[in-house]
PDB file of N, CA and C in Angstrom:
ATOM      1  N   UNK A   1     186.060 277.969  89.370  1.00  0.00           N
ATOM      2  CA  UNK A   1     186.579 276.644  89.645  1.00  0.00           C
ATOM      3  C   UNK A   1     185.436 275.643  89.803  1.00  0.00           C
ATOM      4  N   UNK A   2     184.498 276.374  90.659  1.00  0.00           N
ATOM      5  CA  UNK A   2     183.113 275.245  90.424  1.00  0.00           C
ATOM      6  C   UNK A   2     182.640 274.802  89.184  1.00  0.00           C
ATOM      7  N   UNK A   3     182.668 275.479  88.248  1.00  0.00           N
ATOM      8  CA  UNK A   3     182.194 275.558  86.951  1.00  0.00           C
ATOM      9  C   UNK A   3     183.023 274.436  86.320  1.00  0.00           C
ATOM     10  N   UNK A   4     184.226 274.906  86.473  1.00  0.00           N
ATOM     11  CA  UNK A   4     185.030 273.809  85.713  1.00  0.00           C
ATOM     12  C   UNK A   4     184.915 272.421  86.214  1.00  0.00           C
ATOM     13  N   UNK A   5     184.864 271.940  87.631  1.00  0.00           N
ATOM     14  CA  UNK A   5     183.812 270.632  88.433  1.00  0.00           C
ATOM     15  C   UNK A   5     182.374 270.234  87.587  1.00  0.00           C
ATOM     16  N   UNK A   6     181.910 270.989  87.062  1.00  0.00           N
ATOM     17  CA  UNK A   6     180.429 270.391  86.958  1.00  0.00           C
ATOM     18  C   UNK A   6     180.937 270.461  85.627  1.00  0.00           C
ATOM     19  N   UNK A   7     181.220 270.825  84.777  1.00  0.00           N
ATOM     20  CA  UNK A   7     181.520 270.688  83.509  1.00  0.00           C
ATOM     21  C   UNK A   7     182.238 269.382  82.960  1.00  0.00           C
ATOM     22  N   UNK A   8     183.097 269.331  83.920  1.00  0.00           N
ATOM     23  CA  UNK A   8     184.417 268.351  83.959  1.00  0.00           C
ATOM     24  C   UNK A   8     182.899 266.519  83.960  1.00  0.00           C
ATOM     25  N   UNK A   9     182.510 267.043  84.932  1.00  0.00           N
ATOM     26  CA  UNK A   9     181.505 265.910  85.559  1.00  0.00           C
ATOM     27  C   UNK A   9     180.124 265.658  84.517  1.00  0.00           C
ATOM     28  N   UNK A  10     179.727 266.503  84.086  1.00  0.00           N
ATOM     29  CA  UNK A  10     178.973 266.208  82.752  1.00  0.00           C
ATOM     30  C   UNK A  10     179.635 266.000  81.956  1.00  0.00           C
ATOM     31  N   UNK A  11     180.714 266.402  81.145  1.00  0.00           N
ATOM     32  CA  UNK A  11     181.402 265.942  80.105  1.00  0.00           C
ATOM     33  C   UNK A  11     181.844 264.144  80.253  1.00  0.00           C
ATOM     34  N   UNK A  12     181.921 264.011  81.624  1.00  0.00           N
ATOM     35  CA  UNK A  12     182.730 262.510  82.066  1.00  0.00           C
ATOM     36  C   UNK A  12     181.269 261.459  81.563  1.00  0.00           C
ATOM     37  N   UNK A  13     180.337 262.159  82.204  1.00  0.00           N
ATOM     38  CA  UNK A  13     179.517 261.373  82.121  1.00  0.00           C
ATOM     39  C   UNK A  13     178.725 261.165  80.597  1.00  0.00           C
ATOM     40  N   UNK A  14     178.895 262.414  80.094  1.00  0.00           N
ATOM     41  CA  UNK A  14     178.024 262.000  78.849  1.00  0.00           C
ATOM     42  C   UNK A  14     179.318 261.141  77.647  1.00  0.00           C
ATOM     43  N   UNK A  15     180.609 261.559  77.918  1.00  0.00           N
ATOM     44  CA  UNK A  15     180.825 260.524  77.005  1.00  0.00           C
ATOM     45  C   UNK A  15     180.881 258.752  77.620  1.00  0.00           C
ATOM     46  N   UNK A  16     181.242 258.320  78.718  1.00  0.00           N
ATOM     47  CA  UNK A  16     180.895 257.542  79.214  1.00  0.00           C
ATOM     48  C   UNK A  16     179.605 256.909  78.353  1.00  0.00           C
ATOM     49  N   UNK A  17     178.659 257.601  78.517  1.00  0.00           N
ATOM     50  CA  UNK A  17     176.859 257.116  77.946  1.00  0.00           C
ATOM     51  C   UNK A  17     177.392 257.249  76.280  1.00  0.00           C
ATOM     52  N   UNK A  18     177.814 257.773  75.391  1.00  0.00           N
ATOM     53  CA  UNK A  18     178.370 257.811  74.581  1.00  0.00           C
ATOM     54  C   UNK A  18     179.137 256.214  74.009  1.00  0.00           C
ATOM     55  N   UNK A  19     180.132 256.041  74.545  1.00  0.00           N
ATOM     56  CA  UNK A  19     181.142 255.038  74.141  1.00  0.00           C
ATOM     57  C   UNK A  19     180.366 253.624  74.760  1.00  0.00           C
ATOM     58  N   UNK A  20     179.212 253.628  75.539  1.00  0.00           N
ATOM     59  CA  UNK A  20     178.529 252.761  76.092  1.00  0.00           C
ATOM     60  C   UNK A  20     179.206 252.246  77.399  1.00  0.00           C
ATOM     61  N   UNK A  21     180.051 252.663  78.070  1.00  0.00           N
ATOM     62  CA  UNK A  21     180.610 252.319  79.521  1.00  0.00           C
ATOM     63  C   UNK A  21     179.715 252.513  80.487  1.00  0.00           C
ATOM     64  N   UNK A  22     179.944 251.838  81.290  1.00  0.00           N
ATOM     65  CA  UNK A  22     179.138 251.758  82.143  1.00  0.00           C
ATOM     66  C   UNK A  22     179.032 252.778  83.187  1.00  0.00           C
ATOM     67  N   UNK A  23     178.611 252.839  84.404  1.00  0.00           N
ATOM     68  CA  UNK A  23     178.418 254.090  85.269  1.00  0.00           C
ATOM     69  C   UNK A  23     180.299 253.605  86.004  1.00  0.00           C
ATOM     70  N   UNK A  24     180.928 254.902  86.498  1.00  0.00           N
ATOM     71  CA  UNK A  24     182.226 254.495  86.868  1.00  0.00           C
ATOM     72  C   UNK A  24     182.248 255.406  87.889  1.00  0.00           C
ATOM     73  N   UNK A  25     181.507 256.833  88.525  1.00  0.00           N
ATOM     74  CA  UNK A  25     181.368 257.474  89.523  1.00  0.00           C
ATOM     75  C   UNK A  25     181.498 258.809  89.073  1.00  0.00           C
ATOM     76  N   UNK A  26     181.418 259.752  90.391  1.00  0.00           N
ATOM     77  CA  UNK A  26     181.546 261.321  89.938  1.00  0.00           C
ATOM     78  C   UNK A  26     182.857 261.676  89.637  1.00  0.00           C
ATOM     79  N   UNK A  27     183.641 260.988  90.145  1.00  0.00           N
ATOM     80  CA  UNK A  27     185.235 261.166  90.550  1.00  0.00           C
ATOM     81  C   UNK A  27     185.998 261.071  89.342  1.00  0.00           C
ATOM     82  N   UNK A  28     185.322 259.516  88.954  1.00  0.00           N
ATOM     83  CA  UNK A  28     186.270 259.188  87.666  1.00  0.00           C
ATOM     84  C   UNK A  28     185.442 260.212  86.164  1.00  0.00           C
ATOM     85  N   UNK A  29     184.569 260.694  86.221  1.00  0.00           N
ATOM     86  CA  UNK A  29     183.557 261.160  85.338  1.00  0.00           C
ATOM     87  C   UNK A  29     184.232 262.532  85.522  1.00  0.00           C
ATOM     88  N   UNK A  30     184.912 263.564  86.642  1.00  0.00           N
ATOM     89  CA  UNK A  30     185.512 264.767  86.684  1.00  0.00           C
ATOM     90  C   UNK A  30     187.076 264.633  85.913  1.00  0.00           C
ATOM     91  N   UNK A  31     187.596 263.529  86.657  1.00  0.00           N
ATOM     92  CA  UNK A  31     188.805 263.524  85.531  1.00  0.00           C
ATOM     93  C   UNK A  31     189.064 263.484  84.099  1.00  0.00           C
ATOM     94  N   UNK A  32     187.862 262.227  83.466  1.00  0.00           N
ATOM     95  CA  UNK A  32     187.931 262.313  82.270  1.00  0.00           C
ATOM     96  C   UNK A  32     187.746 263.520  81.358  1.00  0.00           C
ATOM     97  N   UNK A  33     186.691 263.882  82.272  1.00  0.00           N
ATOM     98  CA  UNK A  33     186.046 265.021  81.431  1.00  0.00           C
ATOM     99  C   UNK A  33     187.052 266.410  81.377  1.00  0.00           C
ATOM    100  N   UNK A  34     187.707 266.601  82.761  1.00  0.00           N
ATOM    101  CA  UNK A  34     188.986 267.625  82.937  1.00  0.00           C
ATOM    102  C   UNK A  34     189.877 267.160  81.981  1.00  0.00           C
ATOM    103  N   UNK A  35     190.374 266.252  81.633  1.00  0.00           N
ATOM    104  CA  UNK A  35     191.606 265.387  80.630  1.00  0.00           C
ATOM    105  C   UNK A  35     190.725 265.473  79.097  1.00  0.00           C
ATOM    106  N   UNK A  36     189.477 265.720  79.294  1.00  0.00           N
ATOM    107  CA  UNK A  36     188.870 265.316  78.056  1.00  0.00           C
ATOM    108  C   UNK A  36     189.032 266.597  77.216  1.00  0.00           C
ATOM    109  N   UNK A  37     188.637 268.006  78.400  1.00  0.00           N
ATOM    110  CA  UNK A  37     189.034 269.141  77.968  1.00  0.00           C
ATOM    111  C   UNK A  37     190.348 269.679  77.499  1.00  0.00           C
ATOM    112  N   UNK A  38     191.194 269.280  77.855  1.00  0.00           N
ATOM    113  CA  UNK A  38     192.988 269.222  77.301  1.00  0.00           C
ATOM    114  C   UNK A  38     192.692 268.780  75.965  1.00  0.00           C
ATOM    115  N   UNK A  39     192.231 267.361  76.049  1.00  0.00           N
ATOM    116  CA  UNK A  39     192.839 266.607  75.100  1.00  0.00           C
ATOM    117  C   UNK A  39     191.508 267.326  73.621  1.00  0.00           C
ATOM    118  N   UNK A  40     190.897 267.317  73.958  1.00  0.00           N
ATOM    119  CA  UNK A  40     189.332 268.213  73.030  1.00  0.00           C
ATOM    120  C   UNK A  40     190.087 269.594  72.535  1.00  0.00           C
ATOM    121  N   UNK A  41     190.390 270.207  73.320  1.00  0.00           N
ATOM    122  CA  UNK A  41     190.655 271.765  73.159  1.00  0.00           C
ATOM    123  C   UNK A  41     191.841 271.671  72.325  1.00  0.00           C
ATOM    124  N   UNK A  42     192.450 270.816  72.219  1.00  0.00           N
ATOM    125  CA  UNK A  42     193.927 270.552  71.573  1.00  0.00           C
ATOM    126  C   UNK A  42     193.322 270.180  70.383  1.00  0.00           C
ATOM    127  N   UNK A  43     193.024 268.928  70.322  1.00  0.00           N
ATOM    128  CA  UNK A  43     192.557 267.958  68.661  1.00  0.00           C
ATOM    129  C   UNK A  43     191.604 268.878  67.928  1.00  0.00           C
ATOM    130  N   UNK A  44     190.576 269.758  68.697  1.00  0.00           N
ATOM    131  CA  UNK A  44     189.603 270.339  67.287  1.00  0.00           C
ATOM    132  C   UNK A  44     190.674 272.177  66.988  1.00  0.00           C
ATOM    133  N   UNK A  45     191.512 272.214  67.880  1.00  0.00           N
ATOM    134  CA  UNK A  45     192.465 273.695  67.584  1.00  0.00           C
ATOM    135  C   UNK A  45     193.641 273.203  66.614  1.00  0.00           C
ATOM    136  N   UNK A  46     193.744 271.876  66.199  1.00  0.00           N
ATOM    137  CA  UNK A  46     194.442 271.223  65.462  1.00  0.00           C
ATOM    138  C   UNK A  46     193.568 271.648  63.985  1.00  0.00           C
ATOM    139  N   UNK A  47     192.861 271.290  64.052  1.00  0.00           N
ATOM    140  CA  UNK A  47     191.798 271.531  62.940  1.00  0.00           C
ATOM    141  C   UNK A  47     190.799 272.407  62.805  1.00  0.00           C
ATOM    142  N   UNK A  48     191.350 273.781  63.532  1.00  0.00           N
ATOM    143  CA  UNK A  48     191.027 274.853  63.395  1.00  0.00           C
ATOM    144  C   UNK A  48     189.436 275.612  64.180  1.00  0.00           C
ATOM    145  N   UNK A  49     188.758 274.475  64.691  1.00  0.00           N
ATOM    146  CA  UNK A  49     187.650 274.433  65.242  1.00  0.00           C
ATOM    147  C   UNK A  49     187.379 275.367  66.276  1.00  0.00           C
ATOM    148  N   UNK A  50     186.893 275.962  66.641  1.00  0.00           N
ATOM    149  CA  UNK A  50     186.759 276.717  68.314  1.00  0.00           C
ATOM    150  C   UNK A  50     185.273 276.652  68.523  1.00  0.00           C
ATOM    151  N   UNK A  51     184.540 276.340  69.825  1.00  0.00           N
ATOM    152  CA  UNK A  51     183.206 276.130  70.093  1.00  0.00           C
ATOM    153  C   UNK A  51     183.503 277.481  71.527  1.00  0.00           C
ATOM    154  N   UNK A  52     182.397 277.996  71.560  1.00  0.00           N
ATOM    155  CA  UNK A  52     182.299 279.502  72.620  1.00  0.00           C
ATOM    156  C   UNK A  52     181.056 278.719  73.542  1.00  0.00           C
ATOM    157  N   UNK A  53     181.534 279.600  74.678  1.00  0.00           N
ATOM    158  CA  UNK A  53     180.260 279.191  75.792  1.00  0.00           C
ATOM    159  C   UNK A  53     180.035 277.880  76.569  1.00  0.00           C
ATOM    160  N   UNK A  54     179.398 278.237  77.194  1.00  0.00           N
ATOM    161  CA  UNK A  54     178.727 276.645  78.061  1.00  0.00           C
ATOM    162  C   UNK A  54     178.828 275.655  77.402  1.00  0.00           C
ATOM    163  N   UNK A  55     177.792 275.492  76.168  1.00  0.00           N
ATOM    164  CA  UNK A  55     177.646 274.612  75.252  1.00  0.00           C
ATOM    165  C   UNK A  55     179.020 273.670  74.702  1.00  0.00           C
ATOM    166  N   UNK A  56     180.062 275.086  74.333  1.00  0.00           N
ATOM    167  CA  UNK A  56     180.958 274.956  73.611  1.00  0.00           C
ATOM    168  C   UNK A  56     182.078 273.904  74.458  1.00  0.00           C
ATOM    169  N   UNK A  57     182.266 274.831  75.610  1.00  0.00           N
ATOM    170  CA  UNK A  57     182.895 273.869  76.963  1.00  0.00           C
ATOM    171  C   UNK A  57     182.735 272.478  76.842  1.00  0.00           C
ATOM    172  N   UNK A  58     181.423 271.696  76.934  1.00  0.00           N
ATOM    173  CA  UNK A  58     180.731 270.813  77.693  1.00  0.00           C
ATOM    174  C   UNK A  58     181.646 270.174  76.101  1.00  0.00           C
ATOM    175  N   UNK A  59     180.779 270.688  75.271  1.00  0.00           N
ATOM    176  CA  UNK A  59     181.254 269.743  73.985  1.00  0.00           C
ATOM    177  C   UNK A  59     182.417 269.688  73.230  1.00  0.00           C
ATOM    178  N   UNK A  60     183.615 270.232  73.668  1.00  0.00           N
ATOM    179  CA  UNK A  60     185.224 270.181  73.611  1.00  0.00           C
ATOM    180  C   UNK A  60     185.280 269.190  74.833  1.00  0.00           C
ATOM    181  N   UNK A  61     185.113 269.419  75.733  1.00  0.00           N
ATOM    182  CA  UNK A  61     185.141 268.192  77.045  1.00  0.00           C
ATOM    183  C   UNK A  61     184.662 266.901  76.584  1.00  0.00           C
ATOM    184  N   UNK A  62     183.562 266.775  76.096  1.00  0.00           N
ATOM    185  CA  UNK A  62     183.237 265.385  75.739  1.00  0.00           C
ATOM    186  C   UNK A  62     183.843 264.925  74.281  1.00  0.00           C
ATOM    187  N   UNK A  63     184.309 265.582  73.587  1.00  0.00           N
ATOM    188  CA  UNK A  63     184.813 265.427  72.284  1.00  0.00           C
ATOM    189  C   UNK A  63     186.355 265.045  72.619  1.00  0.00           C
ATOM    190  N   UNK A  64     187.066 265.644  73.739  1.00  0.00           N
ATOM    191  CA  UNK A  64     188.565 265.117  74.189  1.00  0.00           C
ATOM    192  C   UNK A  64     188.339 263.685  75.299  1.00  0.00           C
ATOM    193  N   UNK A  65     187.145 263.339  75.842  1.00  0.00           N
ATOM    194  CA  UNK A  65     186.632 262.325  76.566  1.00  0.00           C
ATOM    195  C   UNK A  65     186.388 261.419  75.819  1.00  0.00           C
ATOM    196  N   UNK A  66     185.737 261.863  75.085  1.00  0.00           N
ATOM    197  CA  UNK A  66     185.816 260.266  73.741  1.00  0.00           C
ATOM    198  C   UNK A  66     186.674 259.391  73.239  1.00  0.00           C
ATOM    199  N   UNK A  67     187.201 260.795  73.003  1.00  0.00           N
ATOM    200  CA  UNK A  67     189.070 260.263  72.653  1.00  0.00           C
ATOM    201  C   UNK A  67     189.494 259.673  73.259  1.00  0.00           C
ATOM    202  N   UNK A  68     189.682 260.192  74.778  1.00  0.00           N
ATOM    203  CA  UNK A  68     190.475 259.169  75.677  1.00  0.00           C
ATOM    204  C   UNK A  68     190.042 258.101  75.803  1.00  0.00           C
ATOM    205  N   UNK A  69     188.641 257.548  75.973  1.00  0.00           N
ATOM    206  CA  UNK A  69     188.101 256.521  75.863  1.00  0.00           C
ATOM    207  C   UNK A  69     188.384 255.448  74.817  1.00  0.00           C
ATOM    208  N   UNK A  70     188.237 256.061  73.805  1.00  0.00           N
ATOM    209  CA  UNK A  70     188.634 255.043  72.856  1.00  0.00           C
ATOM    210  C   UNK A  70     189.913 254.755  72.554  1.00  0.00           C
ATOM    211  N   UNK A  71     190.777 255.706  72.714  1.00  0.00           N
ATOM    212  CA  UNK A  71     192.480 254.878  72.910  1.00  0.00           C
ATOM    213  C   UNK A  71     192.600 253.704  73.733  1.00  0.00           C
ATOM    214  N   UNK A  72     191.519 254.693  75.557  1.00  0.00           N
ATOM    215  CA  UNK A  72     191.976 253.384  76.454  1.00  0.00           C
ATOM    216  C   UNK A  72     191.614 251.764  75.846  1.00  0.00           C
ATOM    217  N   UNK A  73     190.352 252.032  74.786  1.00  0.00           N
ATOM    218  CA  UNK A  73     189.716 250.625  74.452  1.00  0.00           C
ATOM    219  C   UNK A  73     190.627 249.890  73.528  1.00  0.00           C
ATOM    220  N   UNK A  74     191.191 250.637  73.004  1.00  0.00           N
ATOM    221  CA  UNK A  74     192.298 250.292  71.518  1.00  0.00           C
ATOM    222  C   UNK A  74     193.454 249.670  72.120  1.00  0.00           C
ATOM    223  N   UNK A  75     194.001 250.165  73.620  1.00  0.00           N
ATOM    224  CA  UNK A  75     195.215 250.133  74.069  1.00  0.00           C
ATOM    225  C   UNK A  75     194.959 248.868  74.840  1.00  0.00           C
ATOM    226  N   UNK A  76     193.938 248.203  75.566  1.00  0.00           N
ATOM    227  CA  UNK A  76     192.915 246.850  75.905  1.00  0.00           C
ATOM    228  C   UNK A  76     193.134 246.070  74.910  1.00  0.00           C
ATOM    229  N   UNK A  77     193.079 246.331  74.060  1.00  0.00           N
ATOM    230  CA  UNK A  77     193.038 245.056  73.384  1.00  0.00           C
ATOM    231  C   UNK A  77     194.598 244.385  72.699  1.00  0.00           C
TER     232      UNK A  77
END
């Protein structure tokens, strides 16, 4: 469960630095990145993709974090 916290929290943060947003906290950086992993693990198993390991984690997390990000920006305007 810790694992999935710090994962969740790097994933938040690196797409954050990614999409160019600004700093938003640890809090909001665990959710995205937890939501990022849903939404990641879903869209690249859509298209057949699977990433293994740490690595793989972090970067399904930030790959479903992006996403969310950029809807929220699409859905802004």
């Amino acid at each position: 469960m810790i694992w999935t916290v710090v994962v969740g929290i790097v994933a938040g943060a690196v797409a954050c630095l990614i999409m160019g947003r600004e700093r938003q906290g640890c809090l909001v950086n665990l959710l995205l990145g937890l939501a990022g992993g849903f939404v990641g693990g879903n869209a690249l198993g859509w298209i057949g993709v699977e990433w293994h390991g740490v690595t793989g984690q972090i970067g399904t997390s930030v790959v479903g974090a992006v996403i969310i990000l950029w809807l929220c920006a699409k859905l802004k305007r």
